[in-house]
Protein backbone atom coordinates (compact mmCIF):
# COMPACT_ATOMS: atom_id res chain seq x y z
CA UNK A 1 39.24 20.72 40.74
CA UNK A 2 35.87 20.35 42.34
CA UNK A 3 34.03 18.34 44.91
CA UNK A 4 33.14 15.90 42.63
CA UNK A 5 35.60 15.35 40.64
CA UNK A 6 37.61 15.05 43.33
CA UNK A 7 35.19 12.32 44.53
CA UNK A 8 35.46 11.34 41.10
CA UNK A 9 38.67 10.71 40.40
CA UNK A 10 39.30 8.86 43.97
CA UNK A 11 36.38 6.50 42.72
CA UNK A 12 38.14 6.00 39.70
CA UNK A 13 41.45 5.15 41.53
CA UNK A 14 39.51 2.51 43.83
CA UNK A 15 38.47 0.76 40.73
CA UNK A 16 41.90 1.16 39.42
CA UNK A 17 43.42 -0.99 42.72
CA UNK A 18 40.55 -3.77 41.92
CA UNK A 19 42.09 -3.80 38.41
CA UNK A 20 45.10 -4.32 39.16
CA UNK A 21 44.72 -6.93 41.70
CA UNK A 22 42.05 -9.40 40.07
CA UNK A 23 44.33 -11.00 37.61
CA UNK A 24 46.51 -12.08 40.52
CA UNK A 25 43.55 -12.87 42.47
CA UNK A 26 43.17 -15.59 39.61
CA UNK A 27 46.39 -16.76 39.28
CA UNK A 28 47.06 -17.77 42.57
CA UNK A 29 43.23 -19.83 43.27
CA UNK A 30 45.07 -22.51 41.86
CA UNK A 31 47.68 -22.78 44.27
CA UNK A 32 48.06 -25.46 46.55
CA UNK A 33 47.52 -24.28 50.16
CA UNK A 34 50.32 -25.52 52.98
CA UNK A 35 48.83 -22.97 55.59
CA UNK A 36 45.97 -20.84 56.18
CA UNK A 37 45.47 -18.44 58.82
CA UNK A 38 41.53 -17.63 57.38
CA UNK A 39 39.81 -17.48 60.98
CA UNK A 40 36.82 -15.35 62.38
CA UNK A 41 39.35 -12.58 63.48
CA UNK A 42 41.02 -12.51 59.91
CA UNK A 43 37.60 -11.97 58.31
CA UNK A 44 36.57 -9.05 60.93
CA UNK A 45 39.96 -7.53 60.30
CA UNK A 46 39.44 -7.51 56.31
CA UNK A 47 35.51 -6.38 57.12
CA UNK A 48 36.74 -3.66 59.11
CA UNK A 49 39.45 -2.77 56.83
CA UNK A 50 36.98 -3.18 53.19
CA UNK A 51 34.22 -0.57 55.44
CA UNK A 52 37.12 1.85 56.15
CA UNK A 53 38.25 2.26 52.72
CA UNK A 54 35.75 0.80 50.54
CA UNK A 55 32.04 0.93 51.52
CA UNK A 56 32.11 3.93 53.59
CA UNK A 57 34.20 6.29 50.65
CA UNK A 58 31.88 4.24 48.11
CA UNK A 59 28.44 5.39 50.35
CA UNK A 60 30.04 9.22 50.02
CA UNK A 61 30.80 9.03 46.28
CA UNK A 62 28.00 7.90 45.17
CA UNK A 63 24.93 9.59 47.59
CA UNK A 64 27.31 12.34 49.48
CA UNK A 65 26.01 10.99 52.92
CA UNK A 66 26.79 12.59 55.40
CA UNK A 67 27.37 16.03 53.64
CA UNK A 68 26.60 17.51 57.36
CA UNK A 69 29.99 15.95 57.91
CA UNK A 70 31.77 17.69 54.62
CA UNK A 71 34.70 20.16 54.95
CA UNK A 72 35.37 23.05 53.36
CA UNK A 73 37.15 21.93 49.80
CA UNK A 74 40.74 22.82 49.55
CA UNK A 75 41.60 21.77 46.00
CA UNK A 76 45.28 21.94 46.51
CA UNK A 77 44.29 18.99 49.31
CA UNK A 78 42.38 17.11 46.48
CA UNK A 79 44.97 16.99 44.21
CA UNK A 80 47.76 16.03 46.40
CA UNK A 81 45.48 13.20 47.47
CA UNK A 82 44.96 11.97 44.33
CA UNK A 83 48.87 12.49 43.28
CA UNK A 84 49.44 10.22 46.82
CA UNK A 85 46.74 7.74 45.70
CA UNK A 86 48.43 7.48 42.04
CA UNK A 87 51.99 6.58 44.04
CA UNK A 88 50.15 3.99 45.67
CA UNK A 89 49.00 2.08 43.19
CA UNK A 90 52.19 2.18 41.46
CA UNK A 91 53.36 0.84 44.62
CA UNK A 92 50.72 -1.77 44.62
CA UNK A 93 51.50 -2.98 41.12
CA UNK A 94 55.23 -3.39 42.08
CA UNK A 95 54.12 -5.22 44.71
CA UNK A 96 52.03 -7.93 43.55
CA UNK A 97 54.65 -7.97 40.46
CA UNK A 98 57.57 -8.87 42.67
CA UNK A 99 55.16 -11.40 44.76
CA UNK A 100 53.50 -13.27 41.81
CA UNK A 101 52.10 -16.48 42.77
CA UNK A 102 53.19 -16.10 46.37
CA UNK A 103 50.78 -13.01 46.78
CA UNK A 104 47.26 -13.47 48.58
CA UNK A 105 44.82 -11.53 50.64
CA UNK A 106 44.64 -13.33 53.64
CA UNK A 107 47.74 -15.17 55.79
CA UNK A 108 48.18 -18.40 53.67
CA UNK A 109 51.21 -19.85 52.63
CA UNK A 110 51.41 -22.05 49.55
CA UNK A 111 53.36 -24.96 48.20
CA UNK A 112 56.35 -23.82 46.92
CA UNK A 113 56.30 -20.13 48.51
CA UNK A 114 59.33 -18.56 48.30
CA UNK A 115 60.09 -15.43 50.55
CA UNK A 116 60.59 -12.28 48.42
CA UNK A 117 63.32 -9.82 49.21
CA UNK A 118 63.68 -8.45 46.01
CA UNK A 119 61.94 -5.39 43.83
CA UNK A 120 60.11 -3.20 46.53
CA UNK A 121 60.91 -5.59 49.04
CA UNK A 122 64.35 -4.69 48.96
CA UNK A 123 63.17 -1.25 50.72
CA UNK A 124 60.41 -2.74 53.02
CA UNK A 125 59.26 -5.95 53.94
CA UNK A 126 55.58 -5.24 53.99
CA UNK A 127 55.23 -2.52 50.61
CA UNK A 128 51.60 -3.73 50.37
CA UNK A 129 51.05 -2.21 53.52
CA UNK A 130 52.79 0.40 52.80
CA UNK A 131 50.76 1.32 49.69
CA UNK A 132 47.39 0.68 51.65
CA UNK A 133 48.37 3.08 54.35
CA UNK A 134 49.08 5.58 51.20
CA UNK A 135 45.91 5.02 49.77
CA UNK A 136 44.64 5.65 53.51
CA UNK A 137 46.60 8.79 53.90
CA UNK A 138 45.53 9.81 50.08
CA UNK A 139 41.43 9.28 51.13
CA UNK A 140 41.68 11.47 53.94
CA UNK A 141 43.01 14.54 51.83
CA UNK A 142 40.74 13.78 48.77
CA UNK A 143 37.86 12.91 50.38
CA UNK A 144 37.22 15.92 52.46
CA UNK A 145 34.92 14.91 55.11
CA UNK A 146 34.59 14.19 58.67
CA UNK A 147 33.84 10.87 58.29
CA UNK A 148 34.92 9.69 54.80
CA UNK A 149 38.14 11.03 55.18
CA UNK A 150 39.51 8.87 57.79
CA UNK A 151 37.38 5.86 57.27
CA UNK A 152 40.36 4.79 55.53
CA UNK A 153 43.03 5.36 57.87
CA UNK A 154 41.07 3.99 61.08
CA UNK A 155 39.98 1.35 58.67
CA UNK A 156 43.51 0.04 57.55
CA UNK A 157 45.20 1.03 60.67
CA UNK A 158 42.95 -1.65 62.62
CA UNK A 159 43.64 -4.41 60.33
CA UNK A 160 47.35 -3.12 59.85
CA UNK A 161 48.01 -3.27 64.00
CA UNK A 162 46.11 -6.49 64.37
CA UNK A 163 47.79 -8.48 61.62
CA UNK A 164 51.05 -7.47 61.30
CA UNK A 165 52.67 -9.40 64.46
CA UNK A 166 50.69 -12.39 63.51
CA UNK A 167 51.98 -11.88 59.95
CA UNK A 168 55.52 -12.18 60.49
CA UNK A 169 55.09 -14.55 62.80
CA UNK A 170 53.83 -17.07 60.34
CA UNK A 171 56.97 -16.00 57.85
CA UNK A 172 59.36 -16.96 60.76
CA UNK A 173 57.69 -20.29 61.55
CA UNK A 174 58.03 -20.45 57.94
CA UNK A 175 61.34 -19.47 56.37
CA UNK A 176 62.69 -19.27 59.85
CA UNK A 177 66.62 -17.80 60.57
CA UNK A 178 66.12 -16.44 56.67
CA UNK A 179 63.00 -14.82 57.83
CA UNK A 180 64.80 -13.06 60.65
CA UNK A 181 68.09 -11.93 58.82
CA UNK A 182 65.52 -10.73 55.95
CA UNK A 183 63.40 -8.52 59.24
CA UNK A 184 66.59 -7.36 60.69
CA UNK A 185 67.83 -5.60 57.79
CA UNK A 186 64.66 -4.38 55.76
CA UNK A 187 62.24 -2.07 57.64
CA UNK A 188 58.65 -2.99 57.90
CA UNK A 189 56.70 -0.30 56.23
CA UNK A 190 58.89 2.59 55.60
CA UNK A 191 62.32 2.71 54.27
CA UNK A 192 64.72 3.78 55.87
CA UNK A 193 62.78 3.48 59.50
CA UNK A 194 63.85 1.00 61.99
């Protein structure tokens, strides 16, 4: 394992996620809308998220800016990275399998949205989340500099802590005492952690 194909390989797992994800992305444009949280603070929040793990890994992949900022490679790192990256996306997939047409980007609820407790969601109520902060957590190991690294995590974690309250607060207003049954029994992000 080198540099680059560690670089590589995390480029190739990014395009993997956008794979994965556009076919749902398609499915559910046709939905109608009953609710949608899309405001200014929503868009910052995905902005800030997309530069943490998107455009700032995507400016180091592809020009290596700012090398000044590089670590010394640890391949062992790289590779559990990339294994932690590979989880994620099989956590992703899982995910948007068990939401189907319910699934979308922003806070919206459609017509006819059912709340999901089963598949992954049996283990955590938010396992989208959960595989985005794994993807963070995998950038920062294969990715191995100063600022690349962590884009991800500072990144995620700013959209994560912003929108997560408001998140289940629009499931509550709508599936209401199911809602809360559902969030007292099923962590949020980890299983097994209340």
């Amino acid at each position: 394992m080198t540099p680059l194909i560690a670089k590589l390989l995390h480029a190739a797992c990014m395009v993997a996620w956008w794979i994965i994800r556009l076919p749902f992305e398609r499915k559910t444009r046709r939905n109608v809308l009953r609710r949608d949280a899309m405001d200014g603070r929503e868009k910052l929040l995905l902005l800030i998220s997309l530069t943490g793990l998107g455009i700032i890994p995507g400016i180091y992949i592809a020009t290596g800016f700012p090398a000044a900022l590089d670590q010394a490679f640890s391949a062992p790192r790289a590779v559990f990275g990339l294994v932690v990256f590979v989880a994620s996306l099989a956590l992703f997939r899982a995910t948007h399998k068990a939401l189907g047409r319910n699934w979308s980007v922003t806070l919206q609820v459609r017509e006819e949205h059912a709340l999901i407790t089963a598949g992954v969601y049996r283990f955590v109520r938010h396992p989208m989340y959960s595989a985005f902060w794994l993807w963070a957590i995998a950038q920062a190991f294969t990715l191995q500099n100063w600022l690349a690294g962590p884009a991800g995590l500072i990144g995620f974690g700013t959209l994560y802590f912003f929108r997560v309250g408001r998140e289940e607060t629009l499931m509550r207003e709508t599936f209401g005492a199911v809602w809360d049954s559902y969030a007292e029994r099923t962590p949020r992000v980890i299983p097994f952690l209340r």
